[in-house]
N, C-alpha and C. Protein backbone atom coordinates (compact mmCIF):
# COMPACT_ATOMS: atom_id res chain seq x y z
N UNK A 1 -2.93 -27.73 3.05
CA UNK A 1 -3.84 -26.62 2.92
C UNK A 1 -3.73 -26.06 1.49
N UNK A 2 -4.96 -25.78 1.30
CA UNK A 2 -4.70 -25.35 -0.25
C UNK A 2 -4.60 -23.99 -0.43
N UNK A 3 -4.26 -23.32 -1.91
CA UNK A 3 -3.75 -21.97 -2.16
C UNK A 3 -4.93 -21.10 -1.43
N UNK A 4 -6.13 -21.63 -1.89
CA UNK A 4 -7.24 -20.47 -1.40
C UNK A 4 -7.70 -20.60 -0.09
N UNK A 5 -7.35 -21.57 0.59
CA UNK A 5 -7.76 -21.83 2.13
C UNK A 5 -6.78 -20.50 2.67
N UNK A 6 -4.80 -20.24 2.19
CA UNK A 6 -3.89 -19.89 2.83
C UNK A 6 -4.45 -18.52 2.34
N UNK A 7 -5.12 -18.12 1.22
CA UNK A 7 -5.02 -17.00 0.87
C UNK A 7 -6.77 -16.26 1.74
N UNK A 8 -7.12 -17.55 1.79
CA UNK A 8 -8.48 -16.76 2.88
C UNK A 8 -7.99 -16.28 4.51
N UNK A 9 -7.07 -17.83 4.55
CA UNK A 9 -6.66 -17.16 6.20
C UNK A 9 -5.73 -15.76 6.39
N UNK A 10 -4.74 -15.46 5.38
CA UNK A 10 -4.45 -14.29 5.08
C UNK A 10 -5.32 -13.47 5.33
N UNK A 11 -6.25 -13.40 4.13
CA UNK A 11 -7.09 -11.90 4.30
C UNK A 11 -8.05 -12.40 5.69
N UNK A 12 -8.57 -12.63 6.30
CA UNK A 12 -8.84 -13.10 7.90
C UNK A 12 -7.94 -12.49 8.86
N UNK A 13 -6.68 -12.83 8.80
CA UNK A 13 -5.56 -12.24 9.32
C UNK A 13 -5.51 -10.49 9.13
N UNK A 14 -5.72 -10.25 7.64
CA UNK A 14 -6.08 -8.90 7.48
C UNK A 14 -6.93 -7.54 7.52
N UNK A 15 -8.03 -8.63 8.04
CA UNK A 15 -9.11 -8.13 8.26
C UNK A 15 -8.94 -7.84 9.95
N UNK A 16 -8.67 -9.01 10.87
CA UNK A 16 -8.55 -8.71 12.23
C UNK A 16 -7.77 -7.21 12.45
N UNK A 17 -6.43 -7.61 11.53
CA UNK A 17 -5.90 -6.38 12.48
C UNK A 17 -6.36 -5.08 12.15
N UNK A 18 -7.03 -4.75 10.74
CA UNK A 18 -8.02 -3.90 10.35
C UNK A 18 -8.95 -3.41 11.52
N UNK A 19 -9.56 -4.42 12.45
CA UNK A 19 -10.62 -4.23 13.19
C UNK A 19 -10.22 -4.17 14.48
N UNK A 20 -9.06 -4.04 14.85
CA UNK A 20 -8.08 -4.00 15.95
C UNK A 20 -8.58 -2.33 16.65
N UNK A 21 -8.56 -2.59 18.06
CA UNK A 21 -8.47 -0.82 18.89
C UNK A 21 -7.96 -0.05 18.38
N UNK A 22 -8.20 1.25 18.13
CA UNK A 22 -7.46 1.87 17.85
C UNK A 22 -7.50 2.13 15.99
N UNK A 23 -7.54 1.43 15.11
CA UNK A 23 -7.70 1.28 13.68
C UNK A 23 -9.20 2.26 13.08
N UNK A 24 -8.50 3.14 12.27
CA UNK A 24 -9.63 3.58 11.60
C UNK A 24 -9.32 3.86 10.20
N UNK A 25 -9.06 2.83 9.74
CA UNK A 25 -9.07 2.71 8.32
C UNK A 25 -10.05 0.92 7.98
N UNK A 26 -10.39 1.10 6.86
CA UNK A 26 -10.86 0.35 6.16
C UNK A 26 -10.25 -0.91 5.97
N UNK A 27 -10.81 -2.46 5.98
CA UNK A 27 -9.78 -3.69 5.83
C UNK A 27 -9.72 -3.41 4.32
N UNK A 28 -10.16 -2.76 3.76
CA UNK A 28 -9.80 -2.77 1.79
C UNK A 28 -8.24 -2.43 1.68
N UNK A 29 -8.32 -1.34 3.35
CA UNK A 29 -6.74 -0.20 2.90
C UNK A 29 -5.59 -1.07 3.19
N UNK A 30 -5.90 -2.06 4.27
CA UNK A 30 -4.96 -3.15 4.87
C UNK A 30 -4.21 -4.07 3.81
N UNK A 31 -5.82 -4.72 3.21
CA UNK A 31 -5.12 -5.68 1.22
C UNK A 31 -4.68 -5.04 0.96
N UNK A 32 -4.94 -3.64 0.65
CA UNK A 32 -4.32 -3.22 -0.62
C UNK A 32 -2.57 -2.81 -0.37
N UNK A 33 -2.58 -2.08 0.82
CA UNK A 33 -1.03 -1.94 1.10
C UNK A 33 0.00 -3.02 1.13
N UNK A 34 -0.82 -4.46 2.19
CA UNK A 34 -0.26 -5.55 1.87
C UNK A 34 0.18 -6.47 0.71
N UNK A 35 -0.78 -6.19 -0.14
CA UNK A 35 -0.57 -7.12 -1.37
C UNK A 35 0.43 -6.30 -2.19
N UNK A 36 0.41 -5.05 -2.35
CA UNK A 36 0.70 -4.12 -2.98
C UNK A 36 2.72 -4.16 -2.43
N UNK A 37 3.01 -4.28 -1.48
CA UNK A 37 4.18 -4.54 -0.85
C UNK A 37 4.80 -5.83 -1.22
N UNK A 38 3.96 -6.90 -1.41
CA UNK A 38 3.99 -8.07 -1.43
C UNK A 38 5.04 -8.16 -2.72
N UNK A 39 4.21 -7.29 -3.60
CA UNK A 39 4.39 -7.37 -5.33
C UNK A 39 5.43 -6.75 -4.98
N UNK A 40 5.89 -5.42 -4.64
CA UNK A 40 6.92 -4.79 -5.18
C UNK A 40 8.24 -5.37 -4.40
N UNK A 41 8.13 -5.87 -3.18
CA UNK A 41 9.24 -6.59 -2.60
C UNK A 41 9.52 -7.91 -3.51
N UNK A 42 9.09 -8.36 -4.14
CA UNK A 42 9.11 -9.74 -4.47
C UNK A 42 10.51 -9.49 -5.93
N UNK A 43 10.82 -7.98 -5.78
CA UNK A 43 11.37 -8.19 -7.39
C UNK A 43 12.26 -6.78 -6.79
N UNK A 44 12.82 -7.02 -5.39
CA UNK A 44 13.95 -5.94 -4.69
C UNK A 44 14.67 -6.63 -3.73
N UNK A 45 15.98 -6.54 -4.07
CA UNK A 45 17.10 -7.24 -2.96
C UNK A 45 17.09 -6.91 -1.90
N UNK A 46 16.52 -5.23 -1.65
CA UNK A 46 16.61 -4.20 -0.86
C UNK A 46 15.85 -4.14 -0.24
N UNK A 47 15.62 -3.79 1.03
CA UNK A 47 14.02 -3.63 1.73
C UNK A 47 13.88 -2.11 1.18
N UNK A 48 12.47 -2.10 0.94
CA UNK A 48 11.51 -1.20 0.37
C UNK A 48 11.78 0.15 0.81
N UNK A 49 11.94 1.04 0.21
CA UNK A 49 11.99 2.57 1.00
C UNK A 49 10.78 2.96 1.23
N UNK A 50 10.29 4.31 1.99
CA UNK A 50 8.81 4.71 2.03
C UNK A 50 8.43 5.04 0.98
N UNK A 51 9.67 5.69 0.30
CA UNK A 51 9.22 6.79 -1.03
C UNK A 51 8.72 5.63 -2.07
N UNK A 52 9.28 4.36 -2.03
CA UNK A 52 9.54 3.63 -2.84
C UNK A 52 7.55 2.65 -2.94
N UNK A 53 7.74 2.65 -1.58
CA UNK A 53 6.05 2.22 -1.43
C UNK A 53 5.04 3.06 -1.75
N UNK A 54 5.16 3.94 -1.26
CA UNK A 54 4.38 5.30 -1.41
C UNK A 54 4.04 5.44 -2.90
N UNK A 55 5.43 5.69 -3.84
CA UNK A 55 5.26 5.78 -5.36
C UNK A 55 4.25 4.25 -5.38
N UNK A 56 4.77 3.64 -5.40
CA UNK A 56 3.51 2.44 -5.53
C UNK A 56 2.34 2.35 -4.97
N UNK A 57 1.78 2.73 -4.06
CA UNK A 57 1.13 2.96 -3.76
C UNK A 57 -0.17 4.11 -4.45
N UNK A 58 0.56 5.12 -4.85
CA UNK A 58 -0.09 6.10 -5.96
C UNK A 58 -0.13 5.46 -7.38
N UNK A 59 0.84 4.83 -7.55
CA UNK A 59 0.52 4.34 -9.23
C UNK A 59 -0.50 3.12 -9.17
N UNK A 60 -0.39 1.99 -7.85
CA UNK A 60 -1.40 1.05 -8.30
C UNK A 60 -2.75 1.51 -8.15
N UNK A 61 -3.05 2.96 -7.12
CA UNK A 61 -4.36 3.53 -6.84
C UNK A 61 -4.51 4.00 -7.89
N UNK A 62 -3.91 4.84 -8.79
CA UNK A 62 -4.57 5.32 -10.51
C UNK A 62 -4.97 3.71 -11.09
N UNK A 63 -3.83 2.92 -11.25
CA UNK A 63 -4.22 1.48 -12.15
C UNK A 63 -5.13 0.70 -11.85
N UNK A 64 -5.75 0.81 -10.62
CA UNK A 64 -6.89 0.43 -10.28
C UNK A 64 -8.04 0.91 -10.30
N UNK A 65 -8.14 2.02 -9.58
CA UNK A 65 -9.53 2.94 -9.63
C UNK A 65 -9.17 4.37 -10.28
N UNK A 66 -8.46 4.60 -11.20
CA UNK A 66 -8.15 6.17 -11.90
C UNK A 66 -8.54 6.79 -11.29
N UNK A 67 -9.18 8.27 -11.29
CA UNK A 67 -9.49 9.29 -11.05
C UNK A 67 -10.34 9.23 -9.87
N UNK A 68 -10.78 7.87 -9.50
CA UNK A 68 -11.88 7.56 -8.25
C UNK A 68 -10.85 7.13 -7.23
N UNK A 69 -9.93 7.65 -7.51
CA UNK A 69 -8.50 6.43 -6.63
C UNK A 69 -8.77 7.73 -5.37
N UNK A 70 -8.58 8.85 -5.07
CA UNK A 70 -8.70 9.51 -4.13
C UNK A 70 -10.07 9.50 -3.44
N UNK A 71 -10.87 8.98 -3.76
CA UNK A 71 -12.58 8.97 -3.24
C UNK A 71 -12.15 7.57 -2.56
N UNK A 72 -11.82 6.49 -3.30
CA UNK A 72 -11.96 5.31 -2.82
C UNK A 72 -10.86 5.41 -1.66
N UNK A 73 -9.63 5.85 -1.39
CA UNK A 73 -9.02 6.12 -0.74
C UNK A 73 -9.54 6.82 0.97
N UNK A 74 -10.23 7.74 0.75
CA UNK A 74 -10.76 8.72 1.82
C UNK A 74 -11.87 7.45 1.93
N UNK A 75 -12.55 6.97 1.81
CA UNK A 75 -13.43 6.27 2.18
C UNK A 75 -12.81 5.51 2.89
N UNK A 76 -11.62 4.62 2.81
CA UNK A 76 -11.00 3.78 3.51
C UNK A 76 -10.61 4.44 4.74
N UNK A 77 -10.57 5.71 4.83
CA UNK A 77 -10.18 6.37 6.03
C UNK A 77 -8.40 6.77 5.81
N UNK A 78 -8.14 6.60 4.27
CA UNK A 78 -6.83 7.02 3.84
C UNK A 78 -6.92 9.02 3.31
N UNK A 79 -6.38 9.72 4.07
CA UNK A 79 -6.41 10.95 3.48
C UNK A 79 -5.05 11.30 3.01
N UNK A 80 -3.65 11.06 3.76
CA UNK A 80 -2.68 11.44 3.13
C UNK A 80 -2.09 10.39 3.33
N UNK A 81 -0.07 10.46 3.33
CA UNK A 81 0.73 9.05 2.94
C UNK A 81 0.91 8.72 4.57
N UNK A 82 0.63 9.71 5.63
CA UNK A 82 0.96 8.89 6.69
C UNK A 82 -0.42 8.30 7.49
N UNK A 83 -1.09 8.11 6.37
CA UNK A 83 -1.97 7.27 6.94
C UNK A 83 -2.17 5.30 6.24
N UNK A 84 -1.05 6.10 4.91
CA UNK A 84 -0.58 4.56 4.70
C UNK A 84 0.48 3.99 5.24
N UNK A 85 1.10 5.01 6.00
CA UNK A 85 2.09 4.77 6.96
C UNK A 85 1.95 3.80 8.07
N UNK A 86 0.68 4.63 8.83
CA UNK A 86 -0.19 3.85 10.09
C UNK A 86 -0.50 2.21 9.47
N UNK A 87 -0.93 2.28 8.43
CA UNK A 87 -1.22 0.92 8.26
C UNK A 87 -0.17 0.07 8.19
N UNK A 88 0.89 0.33 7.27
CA UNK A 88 2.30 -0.19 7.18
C UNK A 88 2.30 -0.69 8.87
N UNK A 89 2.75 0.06 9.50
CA UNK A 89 2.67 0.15 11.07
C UNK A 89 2.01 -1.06 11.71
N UNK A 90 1.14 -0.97 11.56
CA UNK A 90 -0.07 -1.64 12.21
C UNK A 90 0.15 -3.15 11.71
N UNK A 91 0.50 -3.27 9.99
CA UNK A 91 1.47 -4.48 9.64
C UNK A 91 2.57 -5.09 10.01
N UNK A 92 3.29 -4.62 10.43
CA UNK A 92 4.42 -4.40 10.78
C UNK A 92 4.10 -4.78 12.51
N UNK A 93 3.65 -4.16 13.28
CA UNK A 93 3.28 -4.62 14.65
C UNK A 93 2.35 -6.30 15.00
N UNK A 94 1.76 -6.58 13.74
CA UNK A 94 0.92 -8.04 13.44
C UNK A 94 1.92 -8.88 13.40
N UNK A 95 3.01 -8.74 12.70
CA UNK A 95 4.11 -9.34 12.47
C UNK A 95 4.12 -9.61 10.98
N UNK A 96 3.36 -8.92 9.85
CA UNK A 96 2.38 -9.60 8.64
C UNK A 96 3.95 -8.87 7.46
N UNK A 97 4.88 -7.77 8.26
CA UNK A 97 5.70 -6.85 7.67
C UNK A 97 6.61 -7.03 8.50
N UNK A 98 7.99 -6.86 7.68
CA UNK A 98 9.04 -6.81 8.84
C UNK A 98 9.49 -5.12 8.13
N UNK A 99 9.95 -4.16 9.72
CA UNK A 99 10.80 -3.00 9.24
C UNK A 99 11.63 -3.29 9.11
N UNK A 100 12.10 -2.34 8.49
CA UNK A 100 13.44 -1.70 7.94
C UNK A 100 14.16 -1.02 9.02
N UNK A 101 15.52 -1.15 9.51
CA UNK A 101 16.21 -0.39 10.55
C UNK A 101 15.97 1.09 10.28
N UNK A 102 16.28 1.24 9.19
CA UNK A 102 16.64 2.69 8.99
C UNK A 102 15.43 3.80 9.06
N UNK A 103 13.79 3.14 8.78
CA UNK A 103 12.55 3.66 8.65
C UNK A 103 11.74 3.89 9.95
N UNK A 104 10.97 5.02 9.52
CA UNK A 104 10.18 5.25 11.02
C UNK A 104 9.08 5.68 10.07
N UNK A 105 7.86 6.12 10.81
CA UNK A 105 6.82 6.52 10.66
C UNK A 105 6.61 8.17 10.10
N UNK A 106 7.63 8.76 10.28
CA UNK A 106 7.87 9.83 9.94
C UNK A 106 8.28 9.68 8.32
N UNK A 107 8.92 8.79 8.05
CA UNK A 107 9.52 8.64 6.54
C UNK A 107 7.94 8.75 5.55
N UNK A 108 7.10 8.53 5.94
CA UNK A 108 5.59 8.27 5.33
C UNK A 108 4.99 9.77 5.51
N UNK A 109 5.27 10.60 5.99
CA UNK A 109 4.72 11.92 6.08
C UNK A 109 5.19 13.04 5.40
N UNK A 110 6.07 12.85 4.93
CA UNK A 110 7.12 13.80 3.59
C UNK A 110 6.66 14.22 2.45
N UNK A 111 5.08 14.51 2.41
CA UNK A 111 5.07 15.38 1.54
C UNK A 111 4.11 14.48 0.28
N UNK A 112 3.99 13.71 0.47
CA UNK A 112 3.21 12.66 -0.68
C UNK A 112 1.96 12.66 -0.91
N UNK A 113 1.53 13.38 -1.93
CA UNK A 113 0.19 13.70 -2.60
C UNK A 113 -0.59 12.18 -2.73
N UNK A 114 -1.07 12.16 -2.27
CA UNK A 114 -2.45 11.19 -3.45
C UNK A 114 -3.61 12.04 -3.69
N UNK A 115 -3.52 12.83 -4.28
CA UNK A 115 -4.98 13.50 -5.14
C UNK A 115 -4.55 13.46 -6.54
N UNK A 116 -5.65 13.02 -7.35
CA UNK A 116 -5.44 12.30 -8.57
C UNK A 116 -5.51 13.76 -9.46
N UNK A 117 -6.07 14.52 -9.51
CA UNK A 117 -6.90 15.49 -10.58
C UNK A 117 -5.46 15.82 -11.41
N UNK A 118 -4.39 16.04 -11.48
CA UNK A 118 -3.34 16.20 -12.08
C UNK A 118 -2.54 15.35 -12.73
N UNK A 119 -3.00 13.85 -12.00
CA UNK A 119 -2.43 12.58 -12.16
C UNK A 119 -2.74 12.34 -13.58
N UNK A 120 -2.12 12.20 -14.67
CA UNK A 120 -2.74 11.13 -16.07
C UNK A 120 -1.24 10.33 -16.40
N UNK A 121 -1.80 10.37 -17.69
CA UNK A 121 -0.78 9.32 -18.36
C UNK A 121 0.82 9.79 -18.44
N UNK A 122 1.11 11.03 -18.28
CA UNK A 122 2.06 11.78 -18.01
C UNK A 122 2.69 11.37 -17.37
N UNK A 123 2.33 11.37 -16.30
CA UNK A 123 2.63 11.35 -14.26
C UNK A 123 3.46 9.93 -14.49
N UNK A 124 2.38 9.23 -14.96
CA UNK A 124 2.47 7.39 -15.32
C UNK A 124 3.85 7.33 -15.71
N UNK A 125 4.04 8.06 -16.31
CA UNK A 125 5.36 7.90 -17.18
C UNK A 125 6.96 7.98 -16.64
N UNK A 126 6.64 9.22 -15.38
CA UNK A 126 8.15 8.94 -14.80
C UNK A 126 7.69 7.60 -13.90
N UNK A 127 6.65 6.99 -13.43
CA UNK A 127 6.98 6.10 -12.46
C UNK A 127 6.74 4.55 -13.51
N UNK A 128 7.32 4.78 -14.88
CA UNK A 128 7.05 3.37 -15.48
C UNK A 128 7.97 1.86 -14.75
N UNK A 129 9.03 2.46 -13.67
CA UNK A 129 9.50 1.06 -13.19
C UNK A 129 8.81 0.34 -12.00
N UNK A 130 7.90 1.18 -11.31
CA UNK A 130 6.72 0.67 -10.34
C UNK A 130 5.86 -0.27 -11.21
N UNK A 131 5.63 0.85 -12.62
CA UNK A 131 4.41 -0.49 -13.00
C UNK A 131 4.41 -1.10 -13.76
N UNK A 132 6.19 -1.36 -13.78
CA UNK A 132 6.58 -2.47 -14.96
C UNK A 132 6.75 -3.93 -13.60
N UNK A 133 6.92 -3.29 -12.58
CA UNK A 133 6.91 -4.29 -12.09
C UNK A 133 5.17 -4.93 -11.50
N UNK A 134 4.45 -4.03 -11.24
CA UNK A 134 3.36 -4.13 -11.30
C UNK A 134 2.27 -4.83 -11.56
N UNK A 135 2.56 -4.53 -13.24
CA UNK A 135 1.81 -4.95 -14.41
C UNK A 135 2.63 -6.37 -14.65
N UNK A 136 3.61 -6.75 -14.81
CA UNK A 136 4.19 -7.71 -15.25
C UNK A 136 4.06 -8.76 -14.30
N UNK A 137 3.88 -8.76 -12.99
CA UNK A 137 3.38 -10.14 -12.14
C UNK A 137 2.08 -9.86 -11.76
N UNK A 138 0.88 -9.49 -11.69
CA UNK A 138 0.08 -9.51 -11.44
C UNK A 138 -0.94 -10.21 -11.67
């Protein structure tokens, strides 16, 4: 099977559970958390913390869509972090994610902004080890 056959049945795979009972988020929000996990696990001994996704999660939404990152977000049916939580979840129940012992669904609800209007190059700056890893395999 070739790279783009595995990488279609993937997003297929990602799309179902997107469209699964119960799901009301967007299959965009599904890639993006998935791939987005993909990257930052790929370069951690450690399984991922929430905070740790979450920060990634906010820095690749500025590096992708800047200031439209909270519009494109709510459209997906993403309003705060425990709704990237639910998806995590919902990955994680596909079998597409494995948890972490120590993590629950609650760890994703602590407080984590994604509204951009404050966000610039500043912000960017304490989280430069998200998007050194980021930027550098992508």
């Amino acid at each position: 099977m070739t790279m783009s056959a595995l990488a279609n049945k993937l997003e297929e795979k990602l799309v179902s559970v997107a469209k699964t009972e119960g799901s009301v988020y967007h299959p965009d929000a599904y890639c993006f958390v998935f791939f987005l996990i993909g990257e930052l696990g790929r370069f951690e001994d450690s399984p991922l913390s929430a905070m740790e996704i979450m920060r990634g999660l906010k820095v690749m939404g500025w590096l992708e869509y800047g200031l439209l990152a909270t519009e494109v977000f709510k459209k997906w049916g993403v309003k705060e972090g425990k709704d990237f939580g639910f998806i995590i979840y919902h990955l994680i129940d596909a079998g597409l994610l494995k948890k972490s012992q120590d993590e629950s669904i609650q760890d994703f609800t602590r407080g984590f902004s994604f509204d951009y209007t404050d966000y610039d190059y500043w912000s960017i700056e304490n989280d430069k080890d998200i998007i050194k890893y980021i930027k550098s395999h992508k």
